[in-house]
C-alpha atoms as a PDB file:
ATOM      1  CA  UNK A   1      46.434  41.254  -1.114  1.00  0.00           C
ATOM      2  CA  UNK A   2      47.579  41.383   2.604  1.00  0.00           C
ATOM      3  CA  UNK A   3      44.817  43.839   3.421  1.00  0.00           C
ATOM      4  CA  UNK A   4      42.229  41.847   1.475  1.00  0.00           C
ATOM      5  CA  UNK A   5      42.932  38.862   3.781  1.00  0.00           C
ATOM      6  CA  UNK A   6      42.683  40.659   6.989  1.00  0.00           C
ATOM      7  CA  UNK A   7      39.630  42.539   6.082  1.00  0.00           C
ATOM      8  CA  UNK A   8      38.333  38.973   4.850  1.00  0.00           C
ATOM      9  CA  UNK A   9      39.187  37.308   8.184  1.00  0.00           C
ATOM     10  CA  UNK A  10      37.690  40.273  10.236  1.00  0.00           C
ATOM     11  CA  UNK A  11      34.475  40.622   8.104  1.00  0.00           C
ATOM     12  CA  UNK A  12      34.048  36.940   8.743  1.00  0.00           C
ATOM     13  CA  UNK A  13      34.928  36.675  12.271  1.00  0.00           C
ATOM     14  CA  UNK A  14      32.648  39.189  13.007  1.00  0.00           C
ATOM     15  CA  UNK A  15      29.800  37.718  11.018  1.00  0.00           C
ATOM     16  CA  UNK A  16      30.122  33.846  12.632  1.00  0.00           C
ATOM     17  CA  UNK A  17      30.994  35.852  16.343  1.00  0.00           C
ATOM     18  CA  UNK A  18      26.756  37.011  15.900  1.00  0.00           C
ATOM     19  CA  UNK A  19      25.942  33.042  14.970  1.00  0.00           C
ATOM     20  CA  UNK A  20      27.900  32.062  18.547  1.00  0.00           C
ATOM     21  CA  UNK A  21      26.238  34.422  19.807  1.00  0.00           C
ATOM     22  CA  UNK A  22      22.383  33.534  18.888  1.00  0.00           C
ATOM     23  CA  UNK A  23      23.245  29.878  19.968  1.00  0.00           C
ATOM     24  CA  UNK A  24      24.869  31.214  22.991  1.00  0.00           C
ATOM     25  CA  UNK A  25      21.655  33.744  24.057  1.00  0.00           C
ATOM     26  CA  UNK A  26      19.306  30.853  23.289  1.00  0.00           C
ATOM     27  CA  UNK A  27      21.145  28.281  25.730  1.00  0.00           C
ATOM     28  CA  UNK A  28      21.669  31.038  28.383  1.00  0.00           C
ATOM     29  CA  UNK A  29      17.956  31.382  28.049  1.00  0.00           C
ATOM     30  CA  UNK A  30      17.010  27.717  28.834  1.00  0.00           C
ATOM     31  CA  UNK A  31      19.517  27.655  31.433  1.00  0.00           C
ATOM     32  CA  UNK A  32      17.701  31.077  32.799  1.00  0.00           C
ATOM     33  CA  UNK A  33      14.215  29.250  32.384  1.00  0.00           C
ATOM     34  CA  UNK A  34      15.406  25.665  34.363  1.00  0.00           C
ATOM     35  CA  UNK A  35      17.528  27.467  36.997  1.00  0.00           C
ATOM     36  CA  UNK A  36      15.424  25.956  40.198  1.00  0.00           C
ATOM     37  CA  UNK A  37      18.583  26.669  42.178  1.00  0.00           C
ATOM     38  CA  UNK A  38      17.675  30.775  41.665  1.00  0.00           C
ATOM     39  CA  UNK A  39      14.129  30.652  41.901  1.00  0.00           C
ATOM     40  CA  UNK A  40      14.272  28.676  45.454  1.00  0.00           C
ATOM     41  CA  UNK A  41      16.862  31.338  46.461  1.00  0.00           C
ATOM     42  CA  UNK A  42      14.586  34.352  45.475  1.00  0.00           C
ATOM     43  CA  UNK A  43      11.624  32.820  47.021  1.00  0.00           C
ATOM     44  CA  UNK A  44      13.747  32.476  50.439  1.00  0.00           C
ATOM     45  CA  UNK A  45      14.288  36.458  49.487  1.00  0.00           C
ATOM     46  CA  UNK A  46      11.263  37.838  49.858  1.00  0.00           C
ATOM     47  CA  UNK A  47       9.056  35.178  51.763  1.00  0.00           C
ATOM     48  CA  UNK A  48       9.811  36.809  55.237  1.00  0.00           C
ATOM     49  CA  UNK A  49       7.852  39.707  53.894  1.00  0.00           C
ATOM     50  CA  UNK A  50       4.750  37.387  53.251  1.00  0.00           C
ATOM     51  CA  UNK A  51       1.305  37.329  55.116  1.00  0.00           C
ATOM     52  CA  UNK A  52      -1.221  35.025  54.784  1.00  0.00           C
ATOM     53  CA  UNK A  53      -2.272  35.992  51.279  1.00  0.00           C
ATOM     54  CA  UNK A  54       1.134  36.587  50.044  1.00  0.00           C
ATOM     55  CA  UNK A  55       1.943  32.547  50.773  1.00  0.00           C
ATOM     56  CA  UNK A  56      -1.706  31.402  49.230  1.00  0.00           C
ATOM     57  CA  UNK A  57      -0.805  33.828  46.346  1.00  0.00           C
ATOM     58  CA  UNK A  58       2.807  32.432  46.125  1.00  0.00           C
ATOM     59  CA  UNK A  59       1.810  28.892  46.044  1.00  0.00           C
ATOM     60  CA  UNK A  60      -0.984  29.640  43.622  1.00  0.00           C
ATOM     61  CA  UNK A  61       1.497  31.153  40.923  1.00  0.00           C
ATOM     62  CA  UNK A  62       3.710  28.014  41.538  1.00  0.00           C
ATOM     63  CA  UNK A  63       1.114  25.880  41.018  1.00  0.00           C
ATOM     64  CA  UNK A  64       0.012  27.847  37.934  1.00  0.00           C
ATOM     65  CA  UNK A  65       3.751  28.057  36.157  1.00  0.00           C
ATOM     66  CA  UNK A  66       4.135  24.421  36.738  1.00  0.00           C
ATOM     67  CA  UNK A  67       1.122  23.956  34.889  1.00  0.00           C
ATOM     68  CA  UNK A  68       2.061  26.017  32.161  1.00  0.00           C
ATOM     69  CA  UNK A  69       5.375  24.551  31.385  1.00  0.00           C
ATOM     70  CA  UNK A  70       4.126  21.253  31.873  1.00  0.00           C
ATOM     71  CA  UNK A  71       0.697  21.764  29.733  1.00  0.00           C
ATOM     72  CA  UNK A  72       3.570  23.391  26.700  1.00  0.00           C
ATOM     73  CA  UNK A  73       5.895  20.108  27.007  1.00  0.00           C
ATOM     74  CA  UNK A  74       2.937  17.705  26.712  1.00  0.00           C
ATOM     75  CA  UNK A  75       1.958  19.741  23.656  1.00  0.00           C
ATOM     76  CA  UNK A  76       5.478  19.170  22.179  1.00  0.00           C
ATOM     77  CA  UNK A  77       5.623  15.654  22.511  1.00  0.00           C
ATOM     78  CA  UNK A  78       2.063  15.449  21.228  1.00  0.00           C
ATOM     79  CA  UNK A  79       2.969  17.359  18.162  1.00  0.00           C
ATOM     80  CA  UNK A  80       6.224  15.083  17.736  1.00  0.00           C
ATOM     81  CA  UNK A  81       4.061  12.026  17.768  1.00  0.00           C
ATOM     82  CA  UNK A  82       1.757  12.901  15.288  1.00  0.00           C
ATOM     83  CA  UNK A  83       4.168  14.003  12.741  1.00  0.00           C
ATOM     84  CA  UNK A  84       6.078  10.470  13.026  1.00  0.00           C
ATOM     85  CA  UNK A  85       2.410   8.768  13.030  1.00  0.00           C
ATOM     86  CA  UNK A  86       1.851  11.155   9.886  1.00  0.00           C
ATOM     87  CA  UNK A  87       5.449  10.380   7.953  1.00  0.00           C
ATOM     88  CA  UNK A  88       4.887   6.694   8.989  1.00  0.00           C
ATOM     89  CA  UNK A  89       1.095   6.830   7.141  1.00  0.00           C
ATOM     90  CA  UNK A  90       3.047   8.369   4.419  1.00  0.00           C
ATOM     91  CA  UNK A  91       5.748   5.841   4.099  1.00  0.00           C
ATOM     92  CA  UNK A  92       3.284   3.076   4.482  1.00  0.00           C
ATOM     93  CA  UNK A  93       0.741   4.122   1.719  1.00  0.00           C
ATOM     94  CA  UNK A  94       4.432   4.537  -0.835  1.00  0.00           C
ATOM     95  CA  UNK A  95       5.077   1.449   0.191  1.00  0.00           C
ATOM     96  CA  UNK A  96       1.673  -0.098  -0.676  1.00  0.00           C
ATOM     97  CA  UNK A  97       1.864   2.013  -4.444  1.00  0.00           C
ATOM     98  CA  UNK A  98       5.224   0.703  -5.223  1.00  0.00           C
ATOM     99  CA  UNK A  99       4.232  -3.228  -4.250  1.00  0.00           C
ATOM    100  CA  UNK A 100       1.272  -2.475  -6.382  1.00  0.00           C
ATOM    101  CA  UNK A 101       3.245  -1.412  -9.287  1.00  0.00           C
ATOM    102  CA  UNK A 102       5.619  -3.956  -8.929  1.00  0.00           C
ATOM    103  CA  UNK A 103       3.248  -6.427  -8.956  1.00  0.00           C
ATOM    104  CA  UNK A 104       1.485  -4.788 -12.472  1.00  0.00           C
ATOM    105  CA  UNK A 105       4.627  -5.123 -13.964  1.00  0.00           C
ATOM    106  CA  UNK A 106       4.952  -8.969 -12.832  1.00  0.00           C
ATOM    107  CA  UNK A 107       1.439  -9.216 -14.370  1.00  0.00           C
ATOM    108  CA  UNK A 108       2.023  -7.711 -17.465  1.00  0.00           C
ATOM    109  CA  UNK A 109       5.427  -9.929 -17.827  1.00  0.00           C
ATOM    110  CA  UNK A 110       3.582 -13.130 -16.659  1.00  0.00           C
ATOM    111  CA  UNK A 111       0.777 -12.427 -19.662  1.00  0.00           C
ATOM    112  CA  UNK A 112       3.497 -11.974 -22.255  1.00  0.00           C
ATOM    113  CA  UNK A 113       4.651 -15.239 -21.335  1.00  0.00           C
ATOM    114  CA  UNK A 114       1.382 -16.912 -21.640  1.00  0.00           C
ATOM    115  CA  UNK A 115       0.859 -15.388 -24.907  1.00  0.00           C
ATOM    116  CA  UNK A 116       4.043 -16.464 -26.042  1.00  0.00           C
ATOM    117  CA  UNK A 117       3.460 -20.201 -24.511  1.00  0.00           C
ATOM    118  CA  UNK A 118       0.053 -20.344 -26.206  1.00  0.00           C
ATOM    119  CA  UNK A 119       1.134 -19.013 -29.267  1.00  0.00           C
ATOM    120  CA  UNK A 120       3.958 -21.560 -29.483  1.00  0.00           C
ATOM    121  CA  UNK A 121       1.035 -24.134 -28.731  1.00  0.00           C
ATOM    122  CA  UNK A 122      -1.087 -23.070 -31.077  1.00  0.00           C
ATOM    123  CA  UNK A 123       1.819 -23.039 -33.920  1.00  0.00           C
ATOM    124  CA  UNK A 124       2.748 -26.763 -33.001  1.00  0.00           C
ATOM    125  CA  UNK A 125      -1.325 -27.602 -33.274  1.00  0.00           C
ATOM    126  CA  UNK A 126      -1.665 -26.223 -36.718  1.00  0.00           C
ATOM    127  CA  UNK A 127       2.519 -28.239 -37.903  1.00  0.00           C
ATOM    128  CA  UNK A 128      -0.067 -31.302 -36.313  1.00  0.00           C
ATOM    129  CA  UNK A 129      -2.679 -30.876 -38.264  1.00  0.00           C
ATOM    130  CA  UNK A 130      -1.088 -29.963 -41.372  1.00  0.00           C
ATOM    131  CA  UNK A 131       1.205 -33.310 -41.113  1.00  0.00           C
ATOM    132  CA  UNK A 132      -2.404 -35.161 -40.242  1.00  0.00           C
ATOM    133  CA  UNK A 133      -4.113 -34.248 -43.243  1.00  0.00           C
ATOM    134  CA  UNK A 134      -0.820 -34.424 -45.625  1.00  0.00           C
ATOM    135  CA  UNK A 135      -0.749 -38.117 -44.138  1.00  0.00           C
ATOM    136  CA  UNK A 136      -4.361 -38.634 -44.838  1.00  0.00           C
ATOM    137  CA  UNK A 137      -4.158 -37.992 -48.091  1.00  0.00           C
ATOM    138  CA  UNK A 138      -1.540 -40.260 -48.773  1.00  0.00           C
ATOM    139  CA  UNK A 139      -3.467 -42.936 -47.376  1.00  0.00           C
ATOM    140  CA  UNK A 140      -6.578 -42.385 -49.434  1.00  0.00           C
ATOM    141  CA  UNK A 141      -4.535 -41.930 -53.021  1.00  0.00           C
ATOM    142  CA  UNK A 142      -3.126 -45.224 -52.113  1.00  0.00           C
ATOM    143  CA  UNK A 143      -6.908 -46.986 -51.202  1.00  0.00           C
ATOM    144  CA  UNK A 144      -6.623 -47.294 -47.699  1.00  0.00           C
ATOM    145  CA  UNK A 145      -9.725 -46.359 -45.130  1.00  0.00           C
ATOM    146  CA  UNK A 146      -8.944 -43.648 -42.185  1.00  0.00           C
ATOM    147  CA  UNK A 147      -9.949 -44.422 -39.120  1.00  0.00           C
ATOM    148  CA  UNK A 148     -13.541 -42.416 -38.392  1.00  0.00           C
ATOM    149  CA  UNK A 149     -12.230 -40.498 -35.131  1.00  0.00           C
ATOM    150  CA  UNK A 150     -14.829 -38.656 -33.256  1.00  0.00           C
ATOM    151  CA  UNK A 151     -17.799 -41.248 -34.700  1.00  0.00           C
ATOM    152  CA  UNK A 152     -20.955 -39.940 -33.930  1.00  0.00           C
ATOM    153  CA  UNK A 153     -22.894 -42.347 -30.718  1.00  0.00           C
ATOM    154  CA  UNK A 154     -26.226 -40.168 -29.305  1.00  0.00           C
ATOM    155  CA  UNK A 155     -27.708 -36.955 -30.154  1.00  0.00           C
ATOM    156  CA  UNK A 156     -29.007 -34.923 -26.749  1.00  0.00           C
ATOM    157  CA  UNK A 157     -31.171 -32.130 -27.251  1.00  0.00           C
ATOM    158  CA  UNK A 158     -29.611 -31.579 -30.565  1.00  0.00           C
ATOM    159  CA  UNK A 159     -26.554 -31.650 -29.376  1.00  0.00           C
ATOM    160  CA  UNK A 160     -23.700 -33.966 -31.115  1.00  0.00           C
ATOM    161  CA  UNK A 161     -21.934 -36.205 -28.387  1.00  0.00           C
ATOM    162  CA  UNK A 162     -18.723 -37.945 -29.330  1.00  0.00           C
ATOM    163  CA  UNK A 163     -16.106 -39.961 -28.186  1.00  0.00           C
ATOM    164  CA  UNK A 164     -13.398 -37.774 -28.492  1.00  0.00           C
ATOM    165  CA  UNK A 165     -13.020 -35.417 -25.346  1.00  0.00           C
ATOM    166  CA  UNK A 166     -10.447 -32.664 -27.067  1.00  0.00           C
ATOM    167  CA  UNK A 167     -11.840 -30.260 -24.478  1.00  0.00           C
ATOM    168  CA  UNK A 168     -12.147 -32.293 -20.909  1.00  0.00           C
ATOM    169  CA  UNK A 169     -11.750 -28.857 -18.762  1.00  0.00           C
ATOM    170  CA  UNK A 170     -14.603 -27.335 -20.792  1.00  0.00           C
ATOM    171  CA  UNK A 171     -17.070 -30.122 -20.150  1.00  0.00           C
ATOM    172  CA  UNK A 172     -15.875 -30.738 -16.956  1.00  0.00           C
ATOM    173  CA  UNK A 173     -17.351 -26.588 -16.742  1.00  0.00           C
ATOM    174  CA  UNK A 174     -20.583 -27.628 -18.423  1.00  0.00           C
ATOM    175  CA  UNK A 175     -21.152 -30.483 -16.168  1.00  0.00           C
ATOM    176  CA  UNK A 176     -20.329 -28.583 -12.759  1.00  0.00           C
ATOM    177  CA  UNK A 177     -23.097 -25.316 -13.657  1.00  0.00           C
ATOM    178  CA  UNK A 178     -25.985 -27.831 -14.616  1.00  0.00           C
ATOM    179  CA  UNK A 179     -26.798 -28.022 -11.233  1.00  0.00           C
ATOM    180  CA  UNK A 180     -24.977 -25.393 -10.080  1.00  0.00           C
ATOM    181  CA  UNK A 181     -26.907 -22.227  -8.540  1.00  0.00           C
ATOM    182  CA  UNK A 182     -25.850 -19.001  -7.880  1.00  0.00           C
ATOM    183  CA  UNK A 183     -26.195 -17.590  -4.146  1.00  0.00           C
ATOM    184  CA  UNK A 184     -28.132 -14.301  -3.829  1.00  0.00           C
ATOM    185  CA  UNK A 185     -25.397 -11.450  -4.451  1.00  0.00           C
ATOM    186  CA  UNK A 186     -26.445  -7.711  -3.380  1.00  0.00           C
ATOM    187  CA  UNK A 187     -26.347  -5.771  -7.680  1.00  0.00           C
ATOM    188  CA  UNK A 188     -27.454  -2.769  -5.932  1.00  0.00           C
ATOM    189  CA  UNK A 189     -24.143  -1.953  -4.117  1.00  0.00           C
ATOM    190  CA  UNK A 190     -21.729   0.667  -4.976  1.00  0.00           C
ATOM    191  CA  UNK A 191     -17.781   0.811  -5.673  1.00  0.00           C
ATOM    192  CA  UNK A 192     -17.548   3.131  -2.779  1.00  0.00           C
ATOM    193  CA  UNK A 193     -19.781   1.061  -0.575  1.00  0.00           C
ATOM    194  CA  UNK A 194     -17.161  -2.234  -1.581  1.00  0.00           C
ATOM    195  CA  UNK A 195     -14.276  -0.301  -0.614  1.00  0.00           C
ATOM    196  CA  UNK A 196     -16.377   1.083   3.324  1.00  0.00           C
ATOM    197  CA  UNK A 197     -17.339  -2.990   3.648  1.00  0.00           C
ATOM    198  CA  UNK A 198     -13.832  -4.199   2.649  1.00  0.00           C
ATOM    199  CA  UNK A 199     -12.727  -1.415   5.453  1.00  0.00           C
ATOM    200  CA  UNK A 200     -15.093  -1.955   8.444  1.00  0.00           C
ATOM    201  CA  UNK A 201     -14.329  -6.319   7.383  1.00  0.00           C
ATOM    202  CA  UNK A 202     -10.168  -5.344   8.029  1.00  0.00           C
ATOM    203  CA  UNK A 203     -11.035  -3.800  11.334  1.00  0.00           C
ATOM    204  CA  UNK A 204     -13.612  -5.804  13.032  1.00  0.00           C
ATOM    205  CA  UNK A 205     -12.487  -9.191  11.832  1.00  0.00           C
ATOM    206  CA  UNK A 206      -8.606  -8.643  11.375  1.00  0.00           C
ATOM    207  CA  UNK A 207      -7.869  -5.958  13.430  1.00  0.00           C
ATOM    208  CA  UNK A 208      -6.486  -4.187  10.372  1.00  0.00           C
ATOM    209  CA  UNK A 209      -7.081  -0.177  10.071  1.00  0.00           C
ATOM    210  CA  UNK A 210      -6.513   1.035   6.623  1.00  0.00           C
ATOM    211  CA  UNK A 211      -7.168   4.547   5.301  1.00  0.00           C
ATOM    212  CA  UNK A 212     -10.629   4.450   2.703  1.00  0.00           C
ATOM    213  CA  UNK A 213      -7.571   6.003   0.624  1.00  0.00           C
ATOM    214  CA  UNK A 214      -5.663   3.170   0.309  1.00  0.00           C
ATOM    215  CA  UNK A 215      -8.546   0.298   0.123  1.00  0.00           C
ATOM    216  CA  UNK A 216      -9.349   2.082  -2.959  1.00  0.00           C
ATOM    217  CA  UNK A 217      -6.074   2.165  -4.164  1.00  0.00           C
ATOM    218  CA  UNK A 218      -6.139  -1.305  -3.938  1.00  0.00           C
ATOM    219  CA  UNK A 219      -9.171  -1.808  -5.746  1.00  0.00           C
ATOM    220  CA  UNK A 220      -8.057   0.188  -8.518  1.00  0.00           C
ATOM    221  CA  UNK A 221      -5.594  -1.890  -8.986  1.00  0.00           C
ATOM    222  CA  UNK A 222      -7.195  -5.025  -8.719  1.00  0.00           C
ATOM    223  CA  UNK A 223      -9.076  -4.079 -11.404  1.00  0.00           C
ATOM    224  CA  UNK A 224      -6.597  -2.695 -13.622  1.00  0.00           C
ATOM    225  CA  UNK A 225      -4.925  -6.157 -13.225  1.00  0.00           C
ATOM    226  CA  UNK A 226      -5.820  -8.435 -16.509  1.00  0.00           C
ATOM    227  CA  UNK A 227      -6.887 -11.657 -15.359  1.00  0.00           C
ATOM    228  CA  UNK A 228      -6.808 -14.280 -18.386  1.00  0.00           C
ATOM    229  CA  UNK A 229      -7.839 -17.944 -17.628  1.00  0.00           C
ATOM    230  CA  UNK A 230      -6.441 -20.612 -20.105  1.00  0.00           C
ATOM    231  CA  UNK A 231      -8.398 -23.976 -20.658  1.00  0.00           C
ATOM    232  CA  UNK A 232      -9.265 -26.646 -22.829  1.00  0.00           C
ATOM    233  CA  UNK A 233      -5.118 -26.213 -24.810  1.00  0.00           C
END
């Protein structure tokens, strides 16, 4: 067991000793790279040996390194800015499919409820109309007149008018399109020529720049929504 241990702790030793010394080489190697200190000291070196075109020559390959290393860091933080631009696009557009979602399922939950609201509605109209009718009867076995509700007054276009207004919102419908007329709407465009005109509208007017992408993700669901108008309960 003894011997198992130390070959365990040698064997291992060993094996992290070549990670320290990867990180090590690689720091050694920037240090090499960034050590100013040496390069002015070599360039004090051997510049008493220069002419004329060794000192143009010098300060040309100066000129050029700088321009190297500076052309390969501007490259670097170029790159690093477009992946966060890119992760943040990313983000963003989950973001927009989850609100969308969440908002489906706050659809779908607000529908249920109006189908159970009109459904209890439409229970307590028929328990009304059943007690109305028991209660007429009653009133005619014993001899007495009902009321005539709903009495017929004028006849337009051969079209009954009452009294009795059960369904004000609808008329108040009818009333607003008989004079009502429709602007000129453009039937020949597209679903992919909405989503480019909703696109170029959020950039020129609201300075908001959306991928064509997501403008059609939120058309789809827009349209997957179920929009159900109640009137006239």
């Amino acid at each position: 067991m003894n011997g198992f241990l130390k070959w365990f702790f040698v064997f291992m030793s060993s094996m992290l000793a070549g990670f320290g010394r990867i990180f090590k080489g690689l720091w050694n190697g920037i240090k090499q790279i960034f050590n100013i200190k040496n390069y002015i000291k070599i360039f004090k070196t051997y510049s008493a040996d220069f002419g004329a075109l060794g000192w143009i020559l010098s300060v040309l390959a100066i000129i050029v390194v700088v321009a190297i290393f500076v052309l390969i860091i501007f490259m670097i933080v170029l790159a690093v800015r477009k992946y966060i631009r890119f992760r943040h696009s990313i983000v963003s557009n989950e973001d927009l499919i989850e609100e969308i979602s969440d908002l489906q399922r706050q659809v779908v939950k607000m529908t249920k409820e109006k189908d159970e609201i009109m459904a209890m509605k439409v229970a307590q109209l028929g328990v009304y109309d059943n007690t109305a009718l028991a209660e007429g009867e009653t009133k005619l076995a014993e001899g007495e007149q009902m009321p005539a509700q709903g009495e017929v007054q004028t006849t337009v276009d051969g079209v009954v008018q009452t009294a009795d207004c059960r369904f004000s919102k609808l008329i108040e419908v009818d009333n607003f399109y008989k004079t009502y007329e429709p602007p000129a709407y453009n039937n020949d465009i597209t679903l992919s020529g909405i989503c480019e005109a909703y696109r170029n509208f959020a950039c020129s007017r609201m300075h908001l720049y959306y991928d064509i992408k997501t403008i059609r993700l939120f058309i789809a669901g827009m349209a997957s929504t179920k929009l159900i108008i109640l009137q006239g309960i």
